[in-house]
C-alpha atoms as a PDB file:
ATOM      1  CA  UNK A   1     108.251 109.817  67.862  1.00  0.00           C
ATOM      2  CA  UNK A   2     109.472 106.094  68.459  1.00  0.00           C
ATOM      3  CA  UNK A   3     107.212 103.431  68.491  1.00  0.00           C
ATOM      4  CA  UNK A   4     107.176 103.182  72.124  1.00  0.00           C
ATOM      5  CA  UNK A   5     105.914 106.683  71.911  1.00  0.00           C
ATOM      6  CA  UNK A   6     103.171 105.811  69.255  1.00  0.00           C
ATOM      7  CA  UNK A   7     102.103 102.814  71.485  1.00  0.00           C
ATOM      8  CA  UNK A   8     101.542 104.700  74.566  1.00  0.00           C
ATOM      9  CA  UNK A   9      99.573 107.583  73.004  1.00  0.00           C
ATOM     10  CA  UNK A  10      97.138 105.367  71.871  1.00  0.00           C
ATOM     11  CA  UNK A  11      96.800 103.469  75.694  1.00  0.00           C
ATOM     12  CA  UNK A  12      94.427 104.459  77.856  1.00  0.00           C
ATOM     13  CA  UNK A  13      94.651 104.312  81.581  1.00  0.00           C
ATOM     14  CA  UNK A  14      91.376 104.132  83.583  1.00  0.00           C
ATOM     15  CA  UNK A  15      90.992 104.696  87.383  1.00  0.00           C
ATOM     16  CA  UNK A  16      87.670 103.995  88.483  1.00  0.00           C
ATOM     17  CA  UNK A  17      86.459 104.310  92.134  1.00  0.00           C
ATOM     18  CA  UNK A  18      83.626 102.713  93.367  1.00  0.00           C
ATOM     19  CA  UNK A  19      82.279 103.926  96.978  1.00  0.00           C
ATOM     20  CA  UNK A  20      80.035 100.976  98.875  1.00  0.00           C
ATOM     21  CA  UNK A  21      77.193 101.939 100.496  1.00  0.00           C
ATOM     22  CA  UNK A  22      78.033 101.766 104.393  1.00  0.00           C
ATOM     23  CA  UNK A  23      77.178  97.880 105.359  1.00  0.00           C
ATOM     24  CA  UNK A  24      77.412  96.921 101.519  1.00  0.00           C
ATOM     25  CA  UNK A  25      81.425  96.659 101.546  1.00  0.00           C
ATOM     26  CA  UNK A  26      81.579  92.931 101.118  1.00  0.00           C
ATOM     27  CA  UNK A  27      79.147  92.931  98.667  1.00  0.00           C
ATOM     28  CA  UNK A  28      80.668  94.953  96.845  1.00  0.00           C
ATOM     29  CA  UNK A  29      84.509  93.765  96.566  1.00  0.00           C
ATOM     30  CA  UNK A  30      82.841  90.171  95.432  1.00  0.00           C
ATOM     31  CA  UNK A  31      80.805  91.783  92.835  1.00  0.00           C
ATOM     32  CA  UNK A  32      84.367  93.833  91.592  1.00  0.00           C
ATOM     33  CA  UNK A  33      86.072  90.677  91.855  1.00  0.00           C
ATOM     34  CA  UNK A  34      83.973  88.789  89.533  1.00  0.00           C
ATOM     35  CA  UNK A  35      84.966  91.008  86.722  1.00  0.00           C
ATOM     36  CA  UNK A  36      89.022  90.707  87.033  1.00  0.00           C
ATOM     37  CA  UNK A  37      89.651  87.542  85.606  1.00  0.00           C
ATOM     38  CA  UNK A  38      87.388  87.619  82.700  1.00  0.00           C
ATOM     39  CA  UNK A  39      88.574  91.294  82.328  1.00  0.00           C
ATOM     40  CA  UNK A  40      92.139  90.922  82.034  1.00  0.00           C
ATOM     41  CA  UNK A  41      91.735  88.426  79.827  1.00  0.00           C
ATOM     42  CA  UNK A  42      90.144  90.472  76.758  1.00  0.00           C
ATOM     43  CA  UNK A  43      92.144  91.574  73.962  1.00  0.00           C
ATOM     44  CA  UNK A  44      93.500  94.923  74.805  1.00  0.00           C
ATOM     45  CA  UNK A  45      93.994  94.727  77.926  1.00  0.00           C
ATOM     46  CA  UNK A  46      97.226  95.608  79.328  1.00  0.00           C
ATOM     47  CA  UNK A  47      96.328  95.941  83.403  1.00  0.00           C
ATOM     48  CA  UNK A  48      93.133  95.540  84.925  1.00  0.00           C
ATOM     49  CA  UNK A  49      93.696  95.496  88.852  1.00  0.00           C
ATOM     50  CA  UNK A  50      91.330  95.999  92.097  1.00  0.00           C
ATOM     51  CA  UNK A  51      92.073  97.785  95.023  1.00  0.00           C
ATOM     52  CA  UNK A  52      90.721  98.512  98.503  1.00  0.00           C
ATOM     53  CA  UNK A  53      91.143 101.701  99.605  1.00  0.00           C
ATOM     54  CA  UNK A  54      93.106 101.209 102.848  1.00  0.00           C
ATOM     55  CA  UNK A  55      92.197 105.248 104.405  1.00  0.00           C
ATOM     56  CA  UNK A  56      88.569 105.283 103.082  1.00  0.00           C
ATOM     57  CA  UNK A  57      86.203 102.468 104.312  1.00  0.00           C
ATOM     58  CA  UNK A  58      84.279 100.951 101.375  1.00  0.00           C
ATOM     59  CA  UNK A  59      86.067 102.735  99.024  1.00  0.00           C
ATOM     60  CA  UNK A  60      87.647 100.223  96.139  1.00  0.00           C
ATOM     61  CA  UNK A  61      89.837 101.810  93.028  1.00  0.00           C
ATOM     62  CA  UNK A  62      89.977  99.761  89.714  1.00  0.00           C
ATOM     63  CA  UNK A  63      93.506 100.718  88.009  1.00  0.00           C
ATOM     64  CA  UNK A  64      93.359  99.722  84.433  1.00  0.00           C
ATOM     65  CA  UNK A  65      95.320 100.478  80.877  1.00  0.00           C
ATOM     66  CA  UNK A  66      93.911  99.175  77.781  1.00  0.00           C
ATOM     67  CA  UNK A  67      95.652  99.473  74.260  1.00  0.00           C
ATOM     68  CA  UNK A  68      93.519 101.808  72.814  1.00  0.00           C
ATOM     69  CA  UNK A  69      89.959 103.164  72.422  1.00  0.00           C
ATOM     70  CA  UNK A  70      88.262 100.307  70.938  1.00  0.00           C
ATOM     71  CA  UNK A  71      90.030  98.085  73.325  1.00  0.00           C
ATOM     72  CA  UNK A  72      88.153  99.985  75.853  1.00  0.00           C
ATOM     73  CA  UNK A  73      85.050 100.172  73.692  1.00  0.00           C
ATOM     74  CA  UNK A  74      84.678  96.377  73.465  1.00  0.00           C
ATOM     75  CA  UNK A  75      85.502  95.863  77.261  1.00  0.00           C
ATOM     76  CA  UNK A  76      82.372  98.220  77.749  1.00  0.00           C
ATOM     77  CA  UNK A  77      80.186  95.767  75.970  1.00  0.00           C
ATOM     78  CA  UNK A  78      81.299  92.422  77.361  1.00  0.00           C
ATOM     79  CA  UNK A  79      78.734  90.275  79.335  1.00  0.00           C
ATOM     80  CA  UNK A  80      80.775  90.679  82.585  1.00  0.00           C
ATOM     81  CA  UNK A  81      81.149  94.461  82.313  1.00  0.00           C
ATOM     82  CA  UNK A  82      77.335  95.098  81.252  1.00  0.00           C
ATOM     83  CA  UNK A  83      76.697  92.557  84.586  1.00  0.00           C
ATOM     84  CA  UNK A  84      78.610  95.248  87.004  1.00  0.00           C
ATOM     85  CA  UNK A  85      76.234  97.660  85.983  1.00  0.00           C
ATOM     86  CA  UNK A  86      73.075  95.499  86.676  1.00  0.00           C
ATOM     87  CA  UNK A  87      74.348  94.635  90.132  1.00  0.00           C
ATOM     88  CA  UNK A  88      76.282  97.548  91.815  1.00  0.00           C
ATOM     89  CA  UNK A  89      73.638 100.152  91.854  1.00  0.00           C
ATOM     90  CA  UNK A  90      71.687  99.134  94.800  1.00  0.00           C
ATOM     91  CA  UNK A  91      74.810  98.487  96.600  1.00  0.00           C
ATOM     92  CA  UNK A  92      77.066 102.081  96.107  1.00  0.00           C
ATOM     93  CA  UNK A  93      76.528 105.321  97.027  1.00  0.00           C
ATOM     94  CA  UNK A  94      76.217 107.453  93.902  1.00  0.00           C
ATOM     95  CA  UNK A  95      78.088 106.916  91.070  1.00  0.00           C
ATOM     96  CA  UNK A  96      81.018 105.002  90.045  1.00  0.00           C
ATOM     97  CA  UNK A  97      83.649 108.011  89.386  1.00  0.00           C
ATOM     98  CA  UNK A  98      85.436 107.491  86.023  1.00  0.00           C
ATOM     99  CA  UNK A  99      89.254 109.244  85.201  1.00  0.00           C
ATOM    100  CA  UNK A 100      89.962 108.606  81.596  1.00  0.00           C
ATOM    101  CA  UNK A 101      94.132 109.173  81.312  1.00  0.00           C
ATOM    102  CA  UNK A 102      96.522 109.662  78.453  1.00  0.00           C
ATOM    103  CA  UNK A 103      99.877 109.429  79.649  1.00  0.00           C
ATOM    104  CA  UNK A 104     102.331 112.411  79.043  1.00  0.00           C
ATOM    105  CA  UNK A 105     105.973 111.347  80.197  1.00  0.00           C
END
């Protein structure tokens, strides 16, 4: 296994989707967008990035890849991440739906 190998076994990419309650879109992407910055500048991270789902109103996808597990661990205890989960509720429909990915090839 070469190191490159090593290195991306131990990455994990995240895709998190977030679906706004109907009328609570904007709300929404500013709340998301409050977390980038401060986000992608933790240790471990490797990508943090927001989208909008352009075929699914109020439907936004976070795209991430951290180096490892307790690069991920930390992010989960930050101020700003802890913050997201104190404002979105009232503001999505259901929960936010996690994918946890280990990339094969």
């Amino acid at each position: 296994m070469t190191q490159r190998d090593q290195l991306t076994a131990a990455e994990i990419r995240l895709i998190a989707i977030v679906q706004a309650k109907p009328g609570h879109e904007e709300a929404v992407a500013d709340i998301l967008k409050g977390a980038v910055e401060l986000s992608r500048n933790e240790e471990g991270c490797l990508e943090y990035s927001l989208h909008r789902d352009r075929e699914a109103a109020g439907r936004f996808v976070f795209i991430e890849c951290w180096a490892n597990a307790d690069a991920l661990a930390a992010h989960e205890q930050t101020a700003h991440f802890l913050h997201l989960g104190e404002l979105l509720p009232q503001h999505i429909d259901g929960a936010v739906d996690i994918l946890k990915l280990q990339s094969l090839y």
